[in-house]
Protein backbone atom coordinates (compact mmCIF):
# COMPACT_ATOMS: atom_id res chain seq x y z
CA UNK A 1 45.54 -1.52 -174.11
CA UNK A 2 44.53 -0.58 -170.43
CA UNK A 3 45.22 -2.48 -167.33
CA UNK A 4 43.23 -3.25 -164.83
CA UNK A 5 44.19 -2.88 -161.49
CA UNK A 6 43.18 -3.99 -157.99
CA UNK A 7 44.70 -1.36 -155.46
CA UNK A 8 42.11 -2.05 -152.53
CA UNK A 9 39.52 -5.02 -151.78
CA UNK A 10 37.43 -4.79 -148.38
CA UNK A 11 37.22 -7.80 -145.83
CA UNK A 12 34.78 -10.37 -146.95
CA UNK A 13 31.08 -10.30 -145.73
CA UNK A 14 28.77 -12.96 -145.52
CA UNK A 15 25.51 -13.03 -147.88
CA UNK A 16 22.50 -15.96 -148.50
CA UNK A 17 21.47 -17.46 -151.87
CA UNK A 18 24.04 -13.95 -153.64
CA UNK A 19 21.52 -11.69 -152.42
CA UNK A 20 23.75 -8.33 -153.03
CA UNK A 21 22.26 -5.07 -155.15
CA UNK A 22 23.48 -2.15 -156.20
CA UNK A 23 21.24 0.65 -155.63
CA UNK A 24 20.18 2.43 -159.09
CA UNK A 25 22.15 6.22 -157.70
CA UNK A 26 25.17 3.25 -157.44
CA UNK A 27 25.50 5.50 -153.68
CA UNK A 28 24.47 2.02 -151.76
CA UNK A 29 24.47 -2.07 -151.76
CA UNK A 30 22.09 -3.74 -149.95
CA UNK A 31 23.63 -7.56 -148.84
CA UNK A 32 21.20 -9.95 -147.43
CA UNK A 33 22.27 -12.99 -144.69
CA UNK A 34 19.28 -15.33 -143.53
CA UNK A 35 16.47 -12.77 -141.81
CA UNK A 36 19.61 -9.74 -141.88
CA UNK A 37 19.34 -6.85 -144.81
CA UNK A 38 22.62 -4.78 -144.33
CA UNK A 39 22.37 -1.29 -146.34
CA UNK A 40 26.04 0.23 -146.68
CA UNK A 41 27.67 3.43 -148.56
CA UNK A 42 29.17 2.41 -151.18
CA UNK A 43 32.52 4.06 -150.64
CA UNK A 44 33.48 3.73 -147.54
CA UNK A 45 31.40 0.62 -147.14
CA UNK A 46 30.22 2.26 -143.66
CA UNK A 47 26.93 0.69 -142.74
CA UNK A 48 23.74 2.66 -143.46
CA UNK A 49 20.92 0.53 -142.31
CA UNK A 50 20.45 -2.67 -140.94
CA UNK A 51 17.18 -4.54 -140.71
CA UNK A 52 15.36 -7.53 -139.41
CA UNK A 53 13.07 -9.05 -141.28
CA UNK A 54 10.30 -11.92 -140.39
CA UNK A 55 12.07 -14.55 -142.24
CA UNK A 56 15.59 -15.66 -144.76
CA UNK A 57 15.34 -13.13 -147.35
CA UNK A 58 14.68 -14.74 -150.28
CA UNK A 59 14.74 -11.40 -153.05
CA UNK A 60 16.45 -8.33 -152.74
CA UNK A 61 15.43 -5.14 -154.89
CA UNK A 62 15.88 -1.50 -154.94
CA UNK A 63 13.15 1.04 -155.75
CA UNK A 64 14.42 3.25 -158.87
CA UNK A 65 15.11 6.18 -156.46
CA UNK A 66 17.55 4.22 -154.31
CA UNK A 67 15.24 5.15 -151.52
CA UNK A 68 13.60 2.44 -150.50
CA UNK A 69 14.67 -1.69 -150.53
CA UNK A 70 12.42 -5.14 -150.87
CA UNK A 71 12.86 -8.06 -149.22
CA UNK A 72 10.68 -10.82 -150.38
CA UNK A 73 10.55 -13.91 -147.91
CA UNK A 74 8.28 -16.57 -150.05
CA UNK A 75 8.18 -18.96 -147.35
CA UNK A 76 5.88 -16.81 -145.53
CA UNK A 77 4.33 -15.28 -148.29
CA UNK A 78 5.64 -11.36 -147.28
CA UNK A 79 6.82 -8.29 -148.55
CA UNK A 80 9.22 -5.68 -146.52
CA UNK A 81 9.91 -3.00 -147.60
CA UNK A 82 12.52 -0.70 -145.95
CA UNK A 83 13.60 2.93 -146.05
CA UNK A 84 17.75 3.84 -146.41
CA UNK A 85 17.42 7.57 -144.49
CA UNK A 86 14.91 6.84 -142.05
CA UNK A 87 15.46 3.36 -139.81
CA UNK A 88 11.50 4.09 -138.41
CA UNK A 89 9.83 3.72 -141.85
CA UNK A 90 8.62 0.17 -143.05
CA UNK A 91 5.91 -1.36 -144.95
CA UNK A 92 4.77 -5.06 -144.67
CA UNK A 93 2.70 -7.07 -147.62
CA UNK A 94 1.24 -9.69 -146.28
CA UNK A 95 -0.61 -12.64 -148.74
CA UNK A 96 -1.64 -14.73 -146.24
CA UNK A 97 -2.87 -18.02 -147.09
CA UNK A 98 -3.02 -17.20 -150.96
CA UNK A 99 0.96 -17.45 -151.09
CA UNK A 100 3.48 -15.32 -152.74
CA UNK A 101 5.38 -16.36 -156.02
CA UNK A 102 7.04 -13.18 -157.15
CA UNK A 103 7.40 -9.39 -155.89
CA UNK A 104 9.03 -6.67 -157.79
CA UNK A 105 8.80 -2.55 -157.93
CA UNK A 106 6.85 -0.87 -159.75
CA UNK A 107 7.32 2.23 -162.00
CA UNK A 108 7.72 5.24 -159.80
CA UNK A 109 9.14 3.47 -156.49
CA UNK A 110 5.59 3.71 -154.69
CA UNK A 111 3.86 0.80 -155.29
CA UNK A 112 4.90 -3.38 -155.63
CA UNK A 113 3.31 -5.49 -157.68
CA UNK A 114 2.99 -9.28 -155.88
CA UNK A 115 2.29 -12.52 -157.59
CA UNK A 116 -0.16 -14.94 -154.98
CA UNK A 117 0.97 -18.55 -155.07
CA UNK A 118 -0.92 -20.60 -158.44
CA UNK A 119 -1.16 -17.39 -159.35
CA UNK A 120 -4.54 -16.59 -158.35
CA UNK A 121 -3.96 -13.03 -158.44
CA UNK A 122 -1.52 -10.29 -158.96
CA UNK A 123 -1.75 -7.17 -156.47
CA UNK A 124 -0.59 -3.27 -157.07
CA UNK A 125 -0.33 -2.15 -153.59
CA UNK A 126 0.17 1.98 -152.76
CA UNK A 127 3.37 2.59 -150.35
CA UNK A 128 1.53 5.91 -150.02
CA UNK A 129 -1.96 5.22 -148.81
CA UNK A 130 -2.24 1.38 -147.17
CA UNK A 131 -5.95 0.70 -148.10
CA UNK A 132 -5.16 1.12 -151.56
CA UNK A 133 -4.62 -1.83 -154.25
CA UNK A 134 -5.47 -3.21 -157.37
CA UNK A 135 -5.99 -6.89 -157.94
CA UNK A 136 -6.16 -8.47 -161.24
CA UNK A 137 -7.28 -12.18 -161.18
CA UNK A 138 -5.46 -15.35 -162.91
CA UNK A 139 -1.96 -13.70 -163.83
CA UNK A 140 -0.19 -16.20 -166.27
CA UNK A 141 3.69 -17.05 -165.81
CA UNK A 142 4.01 -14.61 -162.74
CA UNK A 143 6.91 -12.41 -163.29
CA UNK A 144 7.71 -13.16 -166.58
CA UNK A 145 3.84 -12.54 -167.89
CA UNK A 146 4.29 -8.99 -166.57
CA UNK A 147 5.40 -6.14 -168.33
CA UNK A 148 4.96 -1.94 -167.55
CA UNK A 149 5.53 -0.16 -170.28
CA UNK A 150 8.46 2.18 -171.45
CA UNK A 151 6.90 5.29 -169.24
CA UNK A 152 5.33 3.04 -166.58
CA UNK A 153 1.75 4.01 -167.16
CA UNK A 154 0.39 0.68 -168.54
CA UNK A 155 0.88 -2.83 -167.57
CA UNK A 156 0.60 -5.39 -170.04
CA UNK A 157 -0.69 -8.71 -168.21
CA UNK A 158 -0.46 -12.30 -169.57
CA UNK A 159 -3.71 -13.93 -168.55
CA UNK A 160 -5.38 -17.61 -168.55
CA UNK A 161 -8.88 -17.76 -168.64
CA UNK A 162 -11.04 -21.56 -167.76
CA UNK A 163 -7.70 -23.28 -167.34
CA UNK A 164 -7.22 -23.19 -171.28
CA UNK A 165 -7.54 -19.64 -173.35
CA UNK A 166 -4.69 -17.53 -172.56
CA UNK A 167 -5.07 -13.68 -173.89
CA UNK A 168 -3.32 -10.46 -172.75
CA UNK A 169 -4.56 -7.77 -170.81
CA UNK A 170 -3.43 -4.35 -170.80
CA UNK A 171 -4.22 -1.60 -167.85
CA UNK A 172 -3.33 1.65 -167.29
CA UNK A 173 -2.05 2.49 -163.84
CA UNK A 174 -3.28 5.53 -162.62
CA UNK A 175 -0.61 6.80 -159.99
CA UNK A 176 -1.59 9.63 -157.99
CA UNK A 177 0.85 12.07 -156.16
């Protein structure tokens, strides 16, 4: 039977609400405290990046390239998104008064897919070219009524239509390089 060992544990660090990720590579963690994202190596726990963004972080996730990180601050209804190499690079998703429920990647690390508050709508927005997005109206269940498929090119959608007939949509997302 092995035996597990401890032979070295860094100093503690301070996080909000368990907001710590590994990065998919497993290269990087990304810890959040209140409006503070702190990006560090993974070995020698050396900070990376450090960001502020416009409110307590709320969600934490890593694109599947370990390139890029999402902070979700619901309060305010905004998306950052932030870059690990290069500290000049950032993206903000802004719902406004519509409200923001859920945020997560999506297939292929260049777009986010956002959840509005009562989910009025969901929202595929392009990290690559700002002006473009999809919206599809009256999401069901936010996050959980969401699904990309195995190879990320179709999104099933769980949808409510009148306030009564629920059905599923499915769309194919056309990502361009």
């Amino acid at each position: 039977m092995a035996m597990l060992t401890a032979t070295e544990v860094s100093a503690a660090m301070r996080i909000t609400h368990g907001l710590v990720r590994w990065s998919p590579c497993g290269g990087y963690f990304a810890a959040a405290t209140g409006n503070r994202l702190s990006i560090r190596d993974a070995q020698s726990l050396q900070m990376v990046q450090r960001y502020s963004t416009v409110d307590v972080i709320q969600t934490v996730s890593w694109s599947e390239d370990s390139q890029m990180v999402l902070t979700a601050m619901y309060k305010r209804a905004v998306v950052q998104i932030w870059s690990v190499q290069d500290a000049s690079w950032t993206c903000k998703i802004s719902e406004g008064v519509a409200g923001l429920i859920f945020a997560k990647w999506a297939p292929g690390a260049r777009h986010v897919l956002t959840v509005s508050d009562f989910q009025l709508h969901a929202t595929v927005w392009s990290l690559e070219e700002p002006t473009a997005r999809c919206s599809i109206r009256n999401p069901k269940l936010a996050g959980e009524g969401l699904s990309f498929s195995a190879n990320g090119e179709f999104l099933a959608v769980a949808e409510r239509h009148d306030c009564k007939v629920e059905s599923v949509g499915i769309g194919m997302m056309i990502i361009s390089d």
